[in-house]
C-alpha atoms as a PDB file:
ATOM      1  CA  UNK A   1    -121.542  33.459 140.315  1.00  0.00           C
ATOM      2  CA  UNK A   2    -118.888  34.983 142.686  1.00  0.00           C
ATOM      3  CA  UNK A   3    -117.517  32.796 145.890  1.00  0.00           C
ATOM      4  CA  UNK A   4    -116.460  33.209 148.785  1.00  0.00           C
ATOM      5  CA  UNK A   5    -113.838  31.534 151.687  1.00  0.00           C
ATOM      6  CA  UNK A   6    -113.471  32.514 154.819  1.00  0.00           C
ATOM      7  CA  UNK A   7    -109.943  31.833 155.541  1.00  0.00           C
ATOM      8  CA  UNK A   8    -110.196  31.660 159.619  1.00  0.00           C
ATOM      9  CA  UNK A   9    -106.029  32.166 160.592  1.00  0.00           C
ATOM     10  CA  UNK A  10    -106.276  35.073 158.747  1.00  0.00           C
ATOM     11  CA  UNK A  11    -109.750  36.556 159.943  1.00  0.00           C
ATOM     12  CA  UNK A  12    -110.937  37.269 156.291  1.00  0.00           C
ATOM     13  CA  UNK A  13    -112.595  35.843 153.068  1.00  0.00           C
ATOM     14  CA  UNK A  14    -111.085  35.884 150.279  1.00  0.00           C
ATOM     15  CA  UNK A  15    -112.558  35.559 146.683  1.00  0.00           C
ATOM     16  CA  UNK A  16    -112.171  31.990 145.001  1.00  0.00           C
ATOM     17  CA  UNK A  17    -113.529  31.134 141.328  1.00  0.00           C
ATOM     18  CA  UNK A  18    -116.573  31.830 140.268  1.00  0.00           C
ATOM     19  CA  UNK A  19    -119.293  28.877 139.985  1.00  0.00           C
ATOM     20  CA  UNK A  20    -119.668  27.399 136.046  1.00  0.00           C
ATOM     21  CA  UNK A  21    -123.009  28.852 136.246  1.00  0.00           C
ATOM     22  CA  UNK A  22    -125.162  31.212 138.411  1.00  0.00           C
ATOM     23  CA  UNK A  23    -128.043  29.133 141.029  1.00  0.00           C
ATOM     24  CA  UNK A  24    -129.700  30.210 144.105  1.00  0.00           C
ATOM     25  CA  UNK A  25    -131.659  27.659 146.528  1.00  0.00           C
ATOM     26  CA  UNK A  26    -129.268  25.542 146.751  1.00  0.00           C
ATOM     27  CA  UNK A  27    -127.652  22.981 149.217  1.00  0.00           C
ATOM     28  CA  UNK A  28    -124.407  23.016 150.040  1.00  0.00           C
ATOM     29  CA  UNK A  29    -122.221  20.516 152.370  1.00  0.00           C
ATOM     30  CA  UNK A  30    -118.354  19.707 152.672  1.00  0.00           C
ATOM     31  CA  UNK A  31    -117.281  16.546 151.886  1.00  0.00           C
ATOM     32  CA  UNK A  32    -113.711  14.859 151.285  1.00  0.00           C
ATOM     33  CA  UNK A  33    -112.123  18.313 151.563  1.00  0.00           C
ATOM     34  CA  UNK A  34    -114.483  19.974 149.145  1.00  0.00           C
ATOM     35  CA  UNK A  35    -117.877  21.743 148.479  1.00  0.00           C
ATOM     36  CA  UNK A  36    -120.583  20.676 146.787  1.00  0.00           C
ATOM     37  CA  UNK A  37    -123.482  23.185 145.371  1.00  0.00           C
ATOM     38  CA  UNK A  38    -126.642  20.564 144.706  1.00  0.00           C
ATOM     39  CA  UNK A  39    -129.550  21.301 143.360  1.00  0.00           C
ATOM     40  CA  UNK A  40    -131.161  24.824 142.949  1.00  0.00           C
ATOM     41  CA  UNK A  41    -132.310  27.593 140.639  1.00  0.00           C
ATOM     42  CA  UNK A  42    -131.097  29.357 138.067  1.00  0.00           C
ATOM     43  CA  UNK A  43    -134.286  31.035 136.575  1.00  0.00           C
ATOM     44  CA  UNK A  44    -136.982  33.735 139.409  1.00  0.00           C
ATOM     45  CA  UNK A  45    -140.555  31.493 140.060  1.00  0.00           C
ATOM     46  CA  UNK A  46    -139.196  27.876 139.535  1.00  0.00           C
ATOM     47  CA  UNK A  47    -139.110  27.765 136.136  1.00  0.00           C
ATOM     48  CA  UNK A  48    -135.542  26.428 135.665  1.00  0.00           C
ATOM     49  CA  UNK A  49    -134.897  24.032 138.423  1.00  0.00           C
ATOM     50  CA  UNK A  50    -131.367  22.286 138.337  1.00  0.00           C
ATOM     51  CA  UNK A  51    -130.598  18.801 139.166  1.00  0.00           C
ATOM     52  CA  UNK A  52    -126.542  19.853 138.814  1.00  0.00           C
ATOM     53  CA  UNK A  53    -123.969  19.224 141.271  1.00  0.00           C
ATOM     54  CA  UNK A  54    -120.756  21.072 141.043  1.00  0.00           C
ATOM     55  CA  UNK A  55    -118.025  20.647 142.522  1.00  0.00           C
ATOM     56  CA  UNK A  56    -114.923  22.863 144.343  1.00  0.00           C
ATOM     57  CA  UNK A  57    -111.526  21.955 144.980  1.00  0.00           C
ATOM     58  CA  UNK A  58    -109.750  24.692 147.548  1.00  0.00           C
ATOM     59  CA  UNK A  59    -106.581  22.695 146.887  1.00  0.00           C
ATOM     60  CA  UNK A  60    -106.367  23.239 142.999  1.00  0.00           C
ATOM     61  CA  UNK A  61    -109.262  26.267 143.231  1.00  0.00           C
ATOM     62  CA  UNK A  62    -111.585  24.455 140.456  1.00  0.00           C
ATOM     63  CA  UNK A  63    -115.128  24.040 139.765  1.00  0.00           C
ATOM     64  CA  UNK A  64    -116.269  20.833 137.871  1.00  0.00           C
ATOM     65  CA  UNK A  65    -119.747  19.068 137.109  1.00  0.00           C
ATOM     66  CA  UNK A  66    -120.086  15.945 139.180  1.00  0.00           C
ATOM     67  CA  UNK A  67    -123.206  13.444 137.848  1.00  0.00           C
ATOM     68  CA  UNK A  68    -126.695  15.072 138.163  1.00  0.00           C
ATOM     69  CA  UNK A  69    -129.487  14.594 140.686  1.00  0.00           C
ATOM     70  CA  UNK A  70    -132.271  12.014 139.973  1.00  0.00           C
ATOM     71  CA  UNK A  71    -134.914  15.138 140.712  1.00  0.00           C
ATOM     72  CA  UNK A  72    -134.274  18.454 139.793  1.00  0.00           C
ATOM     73  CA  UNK A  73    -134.573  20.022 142.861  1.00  0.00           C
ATOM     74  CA  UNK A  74    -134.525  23.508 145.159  1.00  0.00           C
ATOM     75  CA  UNK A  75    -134.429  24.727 148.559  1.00  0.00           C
ATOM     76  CA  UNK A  76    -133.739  21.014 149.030  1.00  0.00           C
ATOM     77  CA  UNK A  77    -131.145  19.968 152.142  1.00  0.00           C
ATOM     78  CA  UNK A  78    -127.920  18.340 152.132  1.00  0.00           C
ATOM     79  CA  UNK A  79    -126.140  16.185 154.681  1.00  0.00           C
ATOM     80  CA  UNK A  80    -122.934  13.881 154.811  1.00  0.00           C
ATOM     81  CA  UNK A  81    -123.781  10.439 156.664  1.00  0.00           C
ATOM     82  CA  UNK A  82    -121.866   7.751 157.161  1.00  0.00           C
ATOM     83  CA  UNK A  83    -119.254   8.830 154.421  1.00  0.00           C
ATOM     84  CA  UNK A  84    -121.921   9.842 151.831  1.00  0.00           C
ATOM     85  CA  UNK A  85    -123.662  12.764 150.529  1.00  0.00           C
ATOM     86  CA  UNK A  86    -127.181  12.762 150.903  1.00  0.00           C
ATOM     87  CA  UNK A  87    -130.389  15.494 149.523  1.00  0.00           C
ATOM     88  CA  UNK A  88    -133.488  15.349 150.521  1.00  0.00           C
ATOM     89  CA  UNK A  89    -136.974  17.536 150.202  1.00  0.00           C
ATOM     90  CA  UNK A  90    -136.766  20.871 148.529  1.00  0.00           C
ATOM     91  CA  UNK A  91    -139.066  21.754 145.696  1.00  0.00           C
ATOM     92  CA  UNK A  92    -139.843  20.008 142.734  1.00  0.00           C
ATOM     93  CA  UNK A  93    -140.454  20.995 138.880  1.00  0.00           C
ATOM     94  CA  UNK A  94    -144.203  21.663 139.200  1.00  0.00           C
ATOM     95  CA  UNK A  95    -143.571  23.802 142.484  1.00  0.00           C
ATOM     96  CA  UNK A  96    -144.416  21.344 145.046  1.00  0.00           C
ATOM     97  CA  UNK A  97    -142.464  20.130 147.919  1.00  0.00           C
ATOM     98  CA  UNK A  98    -140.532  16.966 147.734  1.00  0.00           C
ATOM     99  CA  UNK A  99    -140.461  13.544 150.018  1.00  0.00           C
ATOM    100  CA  UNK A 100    -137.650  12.053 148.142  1.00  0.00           C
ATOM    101  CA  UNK A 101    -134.284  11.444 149.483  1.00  0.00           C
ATOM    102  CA  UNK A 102    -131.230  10.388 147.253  1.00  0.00           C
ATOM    103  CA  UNK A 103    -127.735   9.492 147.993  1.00  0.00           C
ATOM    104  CA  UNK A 104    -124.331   9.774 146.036  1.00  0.00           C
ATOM    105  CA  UNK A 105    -122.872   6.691 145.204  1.00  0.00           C
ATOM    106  CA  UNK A 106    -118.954   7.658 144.780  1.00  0.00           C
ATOM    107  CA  UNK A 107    -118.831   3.958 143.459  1.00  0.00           C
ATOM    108  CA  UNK A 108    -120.708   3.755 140.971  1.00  0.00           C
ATOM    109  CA  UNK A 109    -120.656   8.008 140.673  1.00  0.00           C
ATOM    110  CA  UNK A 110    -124.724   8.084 140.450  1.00  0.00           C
ATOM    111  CA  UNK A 111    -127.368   9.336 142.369  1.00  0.00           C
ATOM    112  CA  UNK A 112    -129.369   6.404 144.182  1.00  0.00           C
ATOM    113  CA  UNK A 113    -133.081   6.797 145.484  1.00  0.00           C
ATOM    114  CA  UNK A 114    -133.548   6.257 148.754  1.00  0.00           C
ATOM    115  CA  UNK A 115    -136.687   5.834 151.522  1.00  0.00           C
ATOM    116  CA  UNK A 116    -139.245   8.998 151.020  1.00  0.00           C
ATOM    117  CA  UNK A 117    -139.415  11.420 153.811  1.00  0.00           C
ATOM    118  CA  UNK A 118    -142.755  10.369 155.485  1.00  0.00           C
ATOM    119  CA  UNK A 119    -143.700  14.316 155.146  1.00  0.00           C
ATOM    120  CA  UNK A 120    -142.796  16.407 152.027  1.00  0.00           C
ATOM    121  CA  UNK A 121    -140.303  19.486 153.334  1.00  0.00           C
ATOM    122  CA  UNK A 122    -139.267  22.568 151.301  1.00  0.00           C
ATOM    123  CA  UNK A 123    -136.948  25.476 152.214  1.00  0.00           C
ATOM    124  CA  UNK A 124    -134.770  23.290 154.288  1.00  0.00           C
ATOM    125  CA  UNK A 125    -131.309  25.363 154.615  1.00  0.00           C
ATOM    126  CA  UNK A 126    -129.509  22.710 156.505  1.00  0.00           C
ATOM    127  CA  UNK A 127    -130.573  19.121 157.823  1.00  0.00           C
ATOM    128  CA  UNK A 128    -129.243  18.387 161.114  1.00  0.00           C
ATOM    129  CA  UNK A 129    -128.252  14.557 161.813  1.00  0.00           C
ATOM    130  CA  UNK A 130    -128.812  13.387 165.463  1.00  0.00           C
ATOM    131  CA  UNK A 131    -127.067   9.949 165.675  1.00  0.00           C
ATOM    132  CA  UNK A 132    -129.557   7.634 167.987  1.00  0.00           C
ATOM    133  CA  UNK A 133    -128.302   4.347 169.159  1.00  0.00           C
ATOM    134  CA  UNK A 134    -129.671   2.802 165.918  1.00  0.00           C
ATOM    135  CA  UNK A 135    -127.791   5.138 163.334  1.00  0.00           C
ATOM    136  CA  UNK A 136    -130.264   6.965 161.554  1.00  0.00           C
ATOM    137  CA  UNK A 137    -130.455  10.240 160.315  1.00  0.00           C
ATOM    138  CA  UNK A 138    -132.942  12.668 161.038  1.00  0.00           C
ATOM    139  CA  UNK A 139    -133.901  15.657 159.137  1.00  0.00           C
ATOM    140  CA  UNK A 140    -135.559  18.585 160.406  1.00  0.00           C
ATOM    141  CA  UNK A 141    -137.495  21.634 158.250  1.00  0.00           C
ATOM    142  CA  UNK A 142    -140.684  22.981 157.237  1.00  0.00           C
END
């Protein structure tokens, strides 16, 4: 599964390791000066949804397997709020769309449910966090 980095002072991407392991769907987001792949598919028509997280360091240019989602999941979205990872939505094992949220726990290095999305959302390439004077996130897709 080739990769890609777009190296901006020089004004071109360059190729970096491949991934352990071929997916598509997936959510991506940086976080502590690396990328994570969550989720996503490694089979056509949902038959081999992944709950795996992998992990890149640019620094050392290696892939490895962080701990695995609590829900396999697809097309899901990814975030970083207040210091933590966070996926939410995306599609589920029997093909339907997903409420559930989860967060990374770099303490105790699981996955950790969180509050359901009050509407299930699928196909959600990127969640965008608005910060209101309370602090919460909010998460928009289809």
């Amino acid at each position: 599964a080739a990769v890609e980095e777009y190296v901006a002072a020089e004004r071109r991407w360059v190729s970096v390791p491949d991934m352990p392991r071929a997916v598509y769907g997936v959510a991506a987001v940086a976080w502590e000066g690396k990328l994570l792949v969550i989720g996503g598919l490694s089979s056509e028509l949902f038959k081999l949804l992944s709950a795996g997280v992998l992990e890149y360091s640019p620094g050392e240019g290696t892939w490895r397997e962080l701990p695995s989602l609590r829900t396999a999941r697809g097309w899901c979205a990814a975030t970083v709020y207040q210091g933590e990872v966070v996926a939410l939505g995306g599609v589920g094992p029997g093909n339907e769309r997903l409420a559930s949220v989860e967060r990374y726990d770099r303490r105790s290095q699981r996955w950790e449910a969180m509050p359901s999305l009050t509407s299930p959302m699928s196909h959600v390439h990127a969640a965008s966090v608005v910060l209101l004077p309370r602090s919460f996130p909010i998460s928009v897709g289809v």
